[in-house]
N, C-alpha and C. Protein backbone atom coordinates (compact mmCIF):
# COMPACT_ATOMS: atom_id res chain seq x y z
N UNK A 1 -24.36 2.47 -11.59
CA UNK A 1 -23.10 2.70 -10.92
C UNK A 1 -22.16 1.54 -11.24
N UNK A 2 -21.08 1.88 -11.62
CA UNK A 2 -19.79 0.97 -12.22
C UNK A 2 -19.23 0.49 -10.49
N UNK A 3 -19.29 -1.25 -10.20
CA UNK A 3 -18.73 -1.42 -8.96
C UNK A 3 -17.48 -2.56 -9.12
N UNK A 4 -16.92 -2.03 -10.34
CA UNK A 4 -16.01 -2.64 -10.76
C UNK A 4 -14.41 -2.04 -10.55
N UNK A 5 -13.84 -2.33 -9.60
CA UNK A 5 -12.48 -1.91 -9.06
C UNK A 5 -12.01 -1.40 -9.91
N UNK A 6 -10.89 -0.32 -10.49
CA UNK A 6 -9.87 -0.20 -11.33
C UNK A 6 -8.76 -1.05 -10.25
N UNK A 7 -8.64 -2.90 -11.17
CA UNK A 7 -7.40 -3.10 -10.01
C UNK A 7 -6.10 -2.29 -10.58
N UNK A 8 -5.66 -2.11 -11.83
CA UNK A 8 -4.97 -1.49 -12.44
C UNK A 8 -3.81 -0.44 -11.57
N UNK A 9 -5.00 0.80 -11.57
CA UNK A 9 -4.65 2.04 -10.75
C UNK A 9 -4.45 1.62 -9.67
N UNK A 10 -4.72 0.60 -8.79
CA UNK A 10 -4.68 0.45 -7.29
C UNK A 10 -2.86 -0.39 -7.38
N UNK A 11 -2.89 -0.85 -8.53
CA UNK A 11 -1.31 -1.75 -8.53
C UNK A 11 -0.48 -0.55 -8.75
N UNK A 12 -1.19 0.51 -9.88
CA UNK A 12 -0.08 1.28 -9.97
C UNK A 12 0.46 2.50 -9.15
N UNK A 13 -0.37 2.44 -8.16
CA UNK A 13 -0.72 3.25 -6.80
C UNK A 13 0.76 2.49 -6.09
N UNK A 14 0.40 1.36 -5.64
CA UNK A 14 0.93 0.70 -4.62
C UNK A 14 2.79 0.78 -5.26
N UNK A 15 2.73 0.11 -6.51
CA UNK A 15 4.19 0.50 -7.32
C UNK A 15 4.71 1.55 -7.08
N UNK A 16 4.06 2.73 -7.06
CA UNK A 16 5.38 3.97 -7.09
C UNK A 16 5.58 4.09 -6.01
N UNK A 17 4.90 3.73 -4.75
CA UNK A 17 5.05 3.65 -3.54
C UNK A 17 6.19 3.17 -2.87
N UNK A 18 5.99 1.62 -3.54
CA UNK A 18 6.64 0.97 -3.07
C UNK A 18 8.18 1.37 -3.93
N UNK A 19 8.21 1.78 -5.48
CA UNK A 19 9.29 1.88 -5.67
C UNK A 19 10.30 3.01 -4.89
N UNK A 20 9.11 4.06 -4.05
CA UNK A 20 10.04 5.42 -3.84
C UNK A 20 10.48 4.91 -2.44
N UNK A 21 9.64 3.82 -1.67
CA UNK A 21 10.70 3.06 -0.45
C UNK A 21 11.93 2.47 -1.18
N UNK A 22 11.64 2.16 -2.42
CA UNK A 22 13.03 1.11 -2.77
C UNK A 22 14.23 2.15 -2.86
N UNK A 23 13.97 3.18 -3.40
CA UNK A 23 14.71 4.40 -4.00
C UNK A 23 15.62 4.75 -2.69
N UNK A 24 14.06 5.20 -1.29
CA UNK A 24 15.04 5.33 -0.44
C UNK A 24 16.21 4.24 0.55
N UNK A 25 15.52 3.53 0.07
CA UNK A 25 16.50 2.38 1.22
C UNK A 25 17.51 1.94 0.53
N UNK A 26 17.35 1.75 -0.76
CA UNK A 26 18.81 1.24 -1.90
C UNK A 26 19.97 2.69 -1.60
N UNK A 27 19.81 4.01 -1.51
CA UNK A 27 20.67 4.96 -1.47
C UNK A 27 21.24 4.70 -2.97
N UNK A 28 20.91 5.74 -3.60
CA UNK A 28 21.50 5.71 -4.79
C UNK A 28 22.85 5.86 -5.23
N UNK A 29 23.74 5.81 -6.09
CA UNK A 29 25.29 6.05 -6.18
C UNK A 29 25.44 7.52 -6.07
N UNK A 30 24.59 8.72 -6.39
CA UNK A 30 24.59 9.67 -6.87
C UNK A 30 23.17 10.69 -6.34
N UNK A 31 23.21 11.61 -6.04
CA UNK A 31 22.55 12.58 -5.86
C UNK A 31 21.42 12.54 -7.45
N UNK A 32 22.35 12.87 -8.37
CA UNK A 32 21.70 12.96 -9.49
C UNK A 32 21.17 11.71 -10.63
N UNK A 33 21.28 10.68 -10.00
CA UNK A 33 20.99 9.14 -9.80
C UNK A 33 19.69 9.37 -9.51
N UNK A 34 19.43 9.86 -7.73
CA UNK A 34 18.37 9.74 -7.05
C UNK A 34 17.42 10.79 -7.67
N UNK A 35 17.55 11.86 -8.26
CA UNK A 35 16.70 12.70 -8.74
C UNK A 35 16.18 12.39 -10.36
N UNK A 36 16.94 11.63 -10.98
CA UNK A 36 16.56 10.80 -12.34
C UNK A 36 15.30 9.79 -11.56
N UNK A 37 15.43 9.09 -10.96
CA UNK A 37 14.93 7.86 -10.22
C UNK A 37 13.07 8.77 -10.08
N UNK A 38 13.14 9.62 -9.00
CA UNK A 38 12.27 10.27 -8.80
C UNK A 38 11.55 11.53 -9.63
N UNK A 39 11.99 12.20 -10.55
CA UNK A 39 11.29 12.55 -11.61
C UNK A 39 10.44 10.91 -12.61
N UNK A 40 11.09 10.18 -12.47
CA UNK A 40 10.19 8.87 -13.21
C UNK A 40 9.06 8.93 -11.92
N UNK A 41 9.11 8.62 -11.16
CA UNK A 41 7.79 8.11 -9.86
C UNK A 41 7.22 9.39 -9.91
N UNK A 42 7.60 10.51 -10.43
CA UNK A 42 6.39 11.72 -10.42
C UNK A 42 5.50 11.52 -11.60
N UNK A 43 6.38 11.37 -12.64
CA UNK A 43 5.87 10.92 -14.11
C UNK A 43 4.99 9.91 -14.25
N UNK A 44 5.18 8.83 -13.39
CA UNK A 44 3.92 7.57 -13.05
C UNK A 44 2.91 8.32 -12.54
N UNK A 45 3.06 9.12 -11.57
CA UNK A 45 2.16 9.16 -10.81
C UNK A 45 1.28 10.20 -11.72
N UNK A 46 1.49 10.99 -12.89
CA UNK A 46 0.93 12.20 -13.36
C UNK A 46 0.54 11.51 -14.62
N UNK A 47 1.05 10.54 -15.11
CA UNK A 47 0.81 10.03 -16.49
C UNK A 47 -0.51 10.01 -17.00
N UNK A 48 -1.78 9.89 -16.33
CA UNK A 48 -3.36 9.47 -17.08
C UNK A 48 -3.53 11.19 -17.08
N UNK A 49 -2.73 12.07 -16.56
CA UNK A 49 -2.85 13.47 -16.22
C UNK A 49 -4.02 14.14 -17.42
N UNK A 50 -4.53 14.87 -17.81
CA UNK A 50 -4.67 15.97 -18.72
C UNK A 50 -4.42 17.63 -18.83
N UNK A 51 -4.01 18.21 -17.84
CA UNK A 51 -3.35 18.80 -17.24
C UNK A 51 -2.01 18.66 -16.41
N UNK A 52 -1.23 18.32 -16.87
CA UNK A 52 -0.04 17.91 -16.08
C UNK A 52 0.63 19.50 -15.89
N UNK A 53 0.54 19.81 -16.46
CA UNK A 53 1.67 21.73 -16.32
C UNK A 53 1.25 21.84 -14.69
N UNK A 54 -0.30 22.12 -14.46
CA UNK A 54 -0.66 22.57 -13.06
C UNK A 54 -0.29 21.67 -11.80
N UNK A 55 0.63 20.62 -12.17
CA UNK A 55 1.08 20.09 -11.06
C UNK A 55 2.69 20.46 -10.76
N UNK A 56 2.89 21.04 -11.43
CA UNK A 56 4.61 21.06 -11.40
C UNK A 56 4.81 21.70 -10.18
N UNK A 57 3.79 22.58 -9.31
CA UNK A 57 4.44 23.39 -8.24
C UNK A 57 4.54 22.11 -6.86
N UNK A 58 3.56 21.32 -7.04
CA UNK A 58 3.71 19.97 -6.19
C UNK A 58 4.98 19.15 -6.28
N UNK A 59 5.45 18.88 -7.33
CA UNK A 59 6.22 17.95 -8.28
C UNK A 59 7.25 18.89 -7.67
N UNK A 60 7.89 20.35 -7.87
CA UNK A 60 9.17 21.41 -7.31
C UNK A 60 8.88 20.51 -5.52
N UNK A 61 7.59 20.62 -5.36
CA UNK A 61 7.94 20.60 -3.62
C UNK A 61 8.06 19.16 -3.61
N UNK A 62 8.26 18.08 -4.11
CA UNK A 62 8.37 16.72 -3.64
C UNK A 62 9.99 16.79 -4.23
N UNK A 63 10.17 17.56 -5.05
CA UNK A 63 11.75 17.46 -5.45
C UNK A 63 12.73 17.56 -4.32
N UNK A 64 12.25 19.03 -4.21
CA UNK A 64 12.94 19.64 -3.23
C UNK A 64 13.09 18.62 -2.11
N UNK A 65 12.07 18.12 -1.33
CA UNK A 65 12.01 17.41 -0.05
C UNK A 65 13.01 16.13 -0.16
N UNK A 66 12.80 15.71 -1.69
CA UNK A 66 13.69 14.51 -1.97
C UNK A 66 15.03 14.86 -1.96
N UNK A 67 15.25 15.54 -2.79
CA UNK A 67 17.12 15.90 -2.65
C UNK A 67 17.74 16.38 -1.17
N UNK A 68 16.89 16.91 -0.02
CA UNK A 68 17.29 17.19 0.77
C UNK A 68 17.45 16.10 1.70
N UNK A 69 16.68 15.03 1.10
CA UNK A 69 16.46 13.79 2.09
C UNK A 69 17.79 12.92 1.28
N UNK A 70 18.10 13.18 0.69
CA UNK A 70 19.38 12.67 -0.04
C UNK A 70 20.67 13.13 0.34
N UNK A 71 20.26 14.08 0.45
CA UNK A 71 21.70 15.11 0.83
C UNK A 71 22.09 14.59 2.42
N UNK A 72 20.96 14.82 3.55
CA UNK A 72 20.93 14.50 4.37
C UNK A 72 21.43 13.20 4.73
N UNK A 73 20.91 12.40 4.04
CA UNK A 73 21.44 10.95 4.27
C UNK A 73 23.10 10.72 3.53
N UNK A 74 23.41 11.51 2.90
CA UNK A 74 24.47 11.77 2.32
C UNK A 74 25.61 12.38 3.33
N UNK A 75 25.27 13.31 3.83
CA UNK A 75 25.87 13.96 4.95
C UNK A 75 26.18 13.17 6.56
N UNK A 76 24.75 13.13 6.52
CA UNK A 76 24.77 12.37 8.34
C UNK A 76 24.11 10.55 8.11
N UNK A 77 24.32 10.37 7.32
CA UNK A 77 23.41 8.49 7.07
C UNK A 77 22.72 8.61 7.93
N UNK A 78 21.91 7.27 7.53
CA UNK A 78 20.89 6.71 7.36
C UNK A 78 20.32 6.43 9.04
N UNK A 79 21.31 7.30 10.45
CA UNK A 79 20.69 7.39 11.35
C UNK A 79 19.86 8.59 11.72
N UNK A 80 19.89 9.43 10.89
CA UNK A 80 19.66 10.89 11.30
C UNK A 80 18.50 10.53 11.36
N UNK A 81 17.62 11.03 12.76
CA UNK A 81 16.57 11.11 13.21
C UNK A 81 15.46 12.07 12.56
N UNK A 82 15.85 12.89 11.56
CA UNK A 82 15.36 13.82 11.04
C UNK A 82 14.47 13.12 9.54
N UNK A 83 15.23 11.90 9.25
CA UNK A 83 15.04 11.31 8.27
C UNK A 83 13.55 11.13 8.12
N UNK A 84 12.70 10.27 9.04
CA UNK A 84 11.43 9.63 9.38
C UNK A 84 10.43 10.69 8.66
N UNK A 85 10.96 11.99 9.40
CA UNK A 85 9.91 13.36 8.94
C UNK A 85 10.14 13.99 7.46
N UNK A 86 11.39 13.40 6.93
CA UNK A 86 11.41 13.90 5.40
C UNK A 86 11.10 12.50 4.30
N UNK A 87 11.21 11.87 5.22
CA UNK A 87 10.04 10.54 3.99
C UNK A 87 8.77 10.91 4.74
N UNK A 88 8.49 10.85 5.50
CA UNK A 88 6.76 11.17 5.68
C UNK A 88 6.70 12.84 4.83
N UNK A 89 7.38 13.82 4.69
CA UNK A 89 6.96 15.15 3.60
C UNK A 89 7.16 14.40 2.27
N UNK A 90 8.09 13.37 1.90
CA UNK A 90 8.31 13.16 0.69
C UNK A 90 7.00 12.22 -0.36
N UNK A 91 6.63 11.53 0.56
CA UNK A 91 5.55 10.66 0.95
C UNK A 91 4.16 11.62 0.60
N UNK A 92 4.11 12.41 1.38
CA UNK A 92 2.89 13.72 1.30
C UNK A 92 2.46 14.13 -0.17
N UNK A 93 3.97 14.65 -0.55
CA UNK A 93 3.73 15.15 -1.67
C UNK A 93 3.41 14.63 -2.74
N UNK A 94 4.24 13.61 -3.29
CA UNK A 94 3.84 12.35 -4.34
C UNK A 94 2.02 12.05 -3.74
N UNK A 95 1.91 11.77 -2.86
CA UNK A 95 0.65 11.52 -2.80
C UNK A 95 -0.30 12.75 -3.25
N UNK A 96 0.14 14.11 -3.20
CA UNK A 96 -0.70 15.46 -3.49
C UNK A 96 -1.03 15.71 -4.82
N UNK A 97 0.91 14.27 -5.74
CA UNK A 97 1.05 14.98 -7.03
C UNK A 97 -0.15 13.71 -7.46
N UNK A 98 -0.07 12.61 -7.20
CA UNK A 98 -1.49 11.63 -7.53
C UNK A 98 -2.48 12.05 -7.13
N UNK A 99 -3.08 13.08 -6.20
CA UNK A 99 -4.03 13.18 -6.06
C UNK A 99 -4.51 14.44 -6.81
N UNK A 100 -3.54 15.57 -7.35
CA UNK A 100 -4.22 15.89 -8.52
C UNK A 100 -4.49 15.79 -9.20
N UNK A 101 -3.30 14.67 -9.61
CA UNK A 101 -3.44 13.63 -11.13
C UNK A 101 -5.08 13.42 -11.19
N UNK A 102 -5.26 12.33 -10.72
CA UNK A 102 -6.40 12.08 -10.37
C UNK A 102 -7.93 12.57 -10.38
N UNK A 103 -7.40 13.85 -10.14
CA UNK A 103 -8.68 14.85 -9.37
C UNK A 103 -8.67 15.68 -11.88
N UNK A 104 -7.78 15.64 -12.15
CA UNK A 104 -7.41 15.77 -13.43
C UNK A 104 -7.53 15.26 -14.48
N UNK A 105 -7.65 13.82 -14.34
CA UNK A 105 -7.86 13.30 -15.09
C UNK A 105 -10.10 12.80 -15.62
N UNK A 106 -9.80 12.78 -17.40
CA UNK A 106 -10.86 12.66 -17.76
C UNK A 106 -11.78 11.75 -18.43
C-alpha cells in the first residue's frame, strides 16, 4: 500500500477553491469576465480527467448556479441574503465536477 500523500492534488484541490472564493469576492468587471474566470476552475478541476465529455452535465449545473450568483450580486449586491445558498450550490458542484474527475481518472 502506497502511504505516500499526493501533496500535489491536495494543493491543487485547495487552489481552485480558494481561487473560486477569490472570483467571488473580487466581483468581476463583467458577467462574461466571471464566466471566462470559472470555465478555467472547471478545467483545473477536470484536467487529470480521461473522460471529461461525461462531466459536462455537472460543469452546465455549476455554470448555471455561477452566473446566477453573478447576476444576483449584480442586481441586488453583495447583501442579498440569498447569496450564502448560491455559493454553498456553487461550491457543491465544482466539488461533484472534481469528484468525478477523480472517480475518472486512470
Amino acid at each position: 500500500m502506497n502511504m505516500i500523500a499526493n501533496i500535489r492534488s491536495v494543493d491543487a484541490r485547495e487552489s481552485i477553491f480558494s481561487r473560486l472564493e477569490a472570483l467571488i469576492a473580487r466581483h468581476p468587471p463583467s458577467p462574461d469576465a466571471a464566466r471566462v474566470e470559472a470555465r478555467q476552475l472547471v478545467s483545473m478541476a477536470i484536467a487529470d480527467s480521461c473522460q471529461a465529455d461525461s462531466l459536462w452535465g455537472t460543469v452546465d449545473a455549476f455554470h448555471a448556479h455561477f452566473d446566477f450568483m453573478m447576476q444576483t450580486i449584480e442586481i441586488n449586491g453583495t447583501d442579498d441574503p440569498s447569496l450564502g445558498l448560491l455559493r454553498t450550490k456553487c461550491r457543491f458542484y465544482l466539488e461533484q465536477v472534481e469528484a468525478l474527475s477523480l472517480s475518472l481518472t486512470y
